[in-house]
C-alpha atoms as a PDB file:
ATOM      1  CA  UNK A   1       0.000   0.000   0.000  1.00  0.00           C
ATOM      2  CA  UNK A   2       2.703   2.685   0.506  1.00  0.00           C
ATOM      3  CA  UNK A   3       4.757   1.803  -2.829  1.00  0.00           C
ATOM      4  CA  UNK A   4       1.335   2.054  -4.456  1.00  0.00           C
ATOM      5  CA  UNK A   5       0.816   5.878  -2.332  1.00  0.00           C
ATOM      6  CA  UNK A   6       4.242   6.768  -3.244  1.00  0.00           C
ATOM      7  CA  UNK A   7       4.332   6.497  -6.970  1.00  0.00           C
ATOM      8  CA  UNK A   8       1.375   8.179  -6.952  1.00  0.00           C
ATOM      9  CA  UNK A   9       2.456  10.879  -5.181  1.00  0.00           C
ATOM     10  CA  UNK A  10       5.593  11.069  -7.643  1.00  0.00           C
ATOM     11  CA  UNK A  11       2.903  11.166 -10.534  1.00  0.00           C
ATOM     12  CA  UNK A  12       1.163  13.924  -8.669  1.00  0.00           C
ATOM     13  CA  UNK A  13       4.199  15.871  -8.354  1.00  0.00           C
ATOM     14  CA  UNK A  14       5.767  15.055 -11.874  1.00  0.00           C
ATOM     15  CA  UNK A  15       2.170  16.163 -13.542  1.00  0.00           C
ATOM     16  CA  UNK A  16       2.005  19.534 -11.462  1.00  0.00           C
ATOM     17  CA  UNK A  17       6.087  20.641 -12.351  1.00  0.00           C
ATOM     18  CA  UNK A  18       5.465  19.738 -15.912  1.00  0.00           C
ATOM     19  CA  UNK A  19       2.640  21.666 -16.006  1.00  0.00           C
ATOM     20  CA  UNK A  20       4.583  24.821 -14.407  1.00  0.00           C
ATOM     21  CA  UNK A  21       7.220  24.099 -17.396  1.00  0.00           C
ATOM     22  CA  UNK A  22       4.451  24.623 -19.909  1.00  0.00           C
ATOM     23  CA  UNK A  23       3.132  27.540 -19.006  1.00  0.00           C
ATOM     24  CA  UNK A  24       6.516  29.155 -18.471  1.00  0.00           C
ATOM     25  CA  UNK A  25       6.908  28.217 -21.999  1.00  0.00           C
ATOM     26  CA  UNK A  26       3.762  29.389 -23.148  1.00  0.00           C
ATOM     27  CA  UNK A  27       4.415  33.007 -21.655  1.00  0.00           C
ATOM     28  CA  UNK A  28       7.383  33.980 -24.046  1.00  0.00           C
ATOM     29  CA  UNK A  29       6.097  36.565 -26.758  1.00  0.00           C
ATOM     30  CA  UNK A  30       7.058  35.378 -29.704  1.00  0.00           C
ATOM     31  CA  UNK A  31       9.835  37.596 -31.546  1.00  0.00           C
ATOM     32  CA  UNK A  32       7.727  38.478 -34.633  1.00  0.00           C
ATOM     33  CA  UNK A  33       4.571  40.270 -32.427  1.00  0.00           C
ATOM     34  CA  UNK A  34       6.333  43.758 -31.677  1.00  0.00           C
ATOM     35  CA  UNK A  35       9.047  45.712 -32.824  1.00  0.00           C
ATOM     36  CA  UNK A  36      10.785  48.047 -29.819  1.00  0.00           C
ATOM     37  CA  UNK A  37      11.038  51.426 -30.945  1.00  0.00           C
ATOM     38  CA  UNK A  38      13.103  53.209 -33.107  1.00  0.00           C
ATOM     39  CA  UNK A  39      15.882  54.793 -30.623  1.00  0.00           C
ATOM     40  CA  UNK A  40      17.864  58.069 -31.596  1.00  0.00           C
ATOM     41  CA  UNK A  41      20.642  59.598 -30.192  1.00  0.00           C
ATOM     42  CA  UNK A  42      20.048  62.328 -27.969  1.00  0.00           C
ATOM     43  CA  UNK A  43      22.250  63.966 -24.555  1.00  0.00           C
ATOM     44  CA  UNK A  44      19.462  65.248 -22.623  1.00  0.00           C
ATOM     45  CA  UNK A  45      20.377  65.661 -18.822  1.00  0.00           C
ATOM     46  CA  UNK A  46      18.240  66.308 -16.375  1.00  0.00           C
ATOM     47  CA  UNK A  47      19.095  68.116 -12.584  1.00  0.00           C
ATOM     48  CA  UNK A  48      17.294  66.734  -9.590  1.00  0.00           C
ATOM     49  CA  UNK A  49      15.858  69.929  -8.350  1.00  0.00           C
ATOM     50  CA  UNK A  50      15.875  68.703  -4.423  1.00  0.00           C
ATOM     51  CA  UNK A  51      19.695  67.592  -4.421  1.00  0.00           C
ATOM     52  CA  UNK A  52      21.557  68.258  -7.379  1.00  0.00           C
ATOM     53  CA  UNK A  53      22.289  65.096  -8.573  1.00  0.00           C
ATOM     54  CA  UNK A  54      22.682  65.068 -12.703  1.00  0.00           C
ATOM     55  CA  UNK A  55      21.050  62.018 -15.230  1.00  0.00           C
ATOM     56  CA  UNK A  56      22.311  62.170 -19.044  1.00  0.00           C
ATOM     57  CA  UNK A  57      20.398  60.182 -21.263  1.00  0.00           C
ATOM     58  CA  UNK A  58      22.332  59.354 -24.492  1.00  0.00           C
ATOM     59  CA  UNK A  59      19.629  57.300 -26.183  1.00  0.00           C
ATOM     60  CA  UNK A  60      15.493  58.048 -26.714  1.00  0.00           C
ATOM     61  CA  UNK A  61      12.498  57.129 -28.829  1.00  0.00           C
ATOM     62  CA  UNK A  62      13.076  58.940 -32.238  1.00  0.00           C
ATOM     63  CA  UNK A  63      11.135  62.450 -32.389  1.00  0.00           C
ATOM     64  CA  UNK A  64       9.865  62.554 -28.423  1.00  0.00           C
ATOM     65  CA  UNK A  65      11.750  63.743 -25.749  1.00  0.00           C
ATOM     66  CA  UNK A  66      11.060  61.452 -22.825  1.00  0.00           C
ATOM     67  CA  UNK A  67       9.340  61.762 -19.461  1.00  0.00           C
ATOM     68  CA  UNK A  68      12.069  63.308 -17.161  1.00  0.00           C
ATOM     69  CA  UNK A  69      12.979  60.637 -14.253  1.00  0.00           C
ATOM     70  CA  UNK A  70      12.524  60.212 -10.504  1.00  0.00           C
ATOM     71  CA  UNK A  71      15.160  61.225  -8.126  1.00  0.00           C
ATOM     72  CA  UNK A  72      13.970  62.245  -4.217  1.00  0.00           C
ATOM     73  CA  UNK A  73      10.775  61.689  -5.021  1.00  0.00           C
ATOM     74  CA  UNK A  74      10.543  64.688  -7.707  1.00  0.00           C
ATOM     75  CA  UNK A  75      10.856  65.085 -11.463  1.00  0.00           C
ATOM     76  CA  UNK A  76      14.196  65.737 -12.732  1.00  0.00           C
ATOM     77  CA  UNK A  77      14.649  69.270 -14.789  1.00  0.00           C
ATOM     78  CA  UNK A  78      15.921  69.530 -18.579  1.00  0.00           C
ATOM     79  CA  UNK A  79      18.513  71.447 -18.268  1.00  0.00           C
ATOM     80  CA  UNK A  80      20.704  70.950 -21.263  1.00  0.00           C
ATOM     81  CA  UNK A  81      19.389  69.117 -24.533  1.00  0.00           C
ATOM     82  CA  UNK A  82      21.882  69.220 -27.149  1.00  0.00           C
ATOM     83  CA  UNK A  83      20.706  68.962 -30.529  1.00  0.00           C
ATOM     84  CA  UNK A  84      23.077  67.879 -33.000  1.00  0.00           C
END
């Protein structure tokens, strides 16, 4: 009686993991759904207005100029874009 529990308790467990393993597989977007975004170069920096600290960004989405980031809580400034 406990061989017979035991295998079936290894067939329980074998079932649920290779169940997980499918649906990890499942969940990777396949390559051809989305291209990223064009990138361009850019040198933005931004100034954290509550302690200084500087950011430069040296690469964006082509024709935007991007949401400023975080720092102490805050949004950063523009302070110098440079076109070229």
């Amino acid at each position: 009686m406990r061989f017979v529990v035991g295998v079936g308790g290894i067939v329980v467990l074998y079932l649920f993991g290779a169940a997980l393993v499918r649906n990890f597989a499942a969940s990777i977007p396949d390559a051809g759904e989305s291209e990223p975004p064009a990138l361009a170069d850019v040198d933005y920096r931004f100034r954290c207005v509550v302690c200084g600290v500087e950011v430069v960004m040296y690469a964006a989405p082509d024709g935007e100029i991007p949401i400023p980031p975080r720092h102490c809580a805050e949004r950063m400034e523009l302070i110098a874009p440079i076109d070229g």
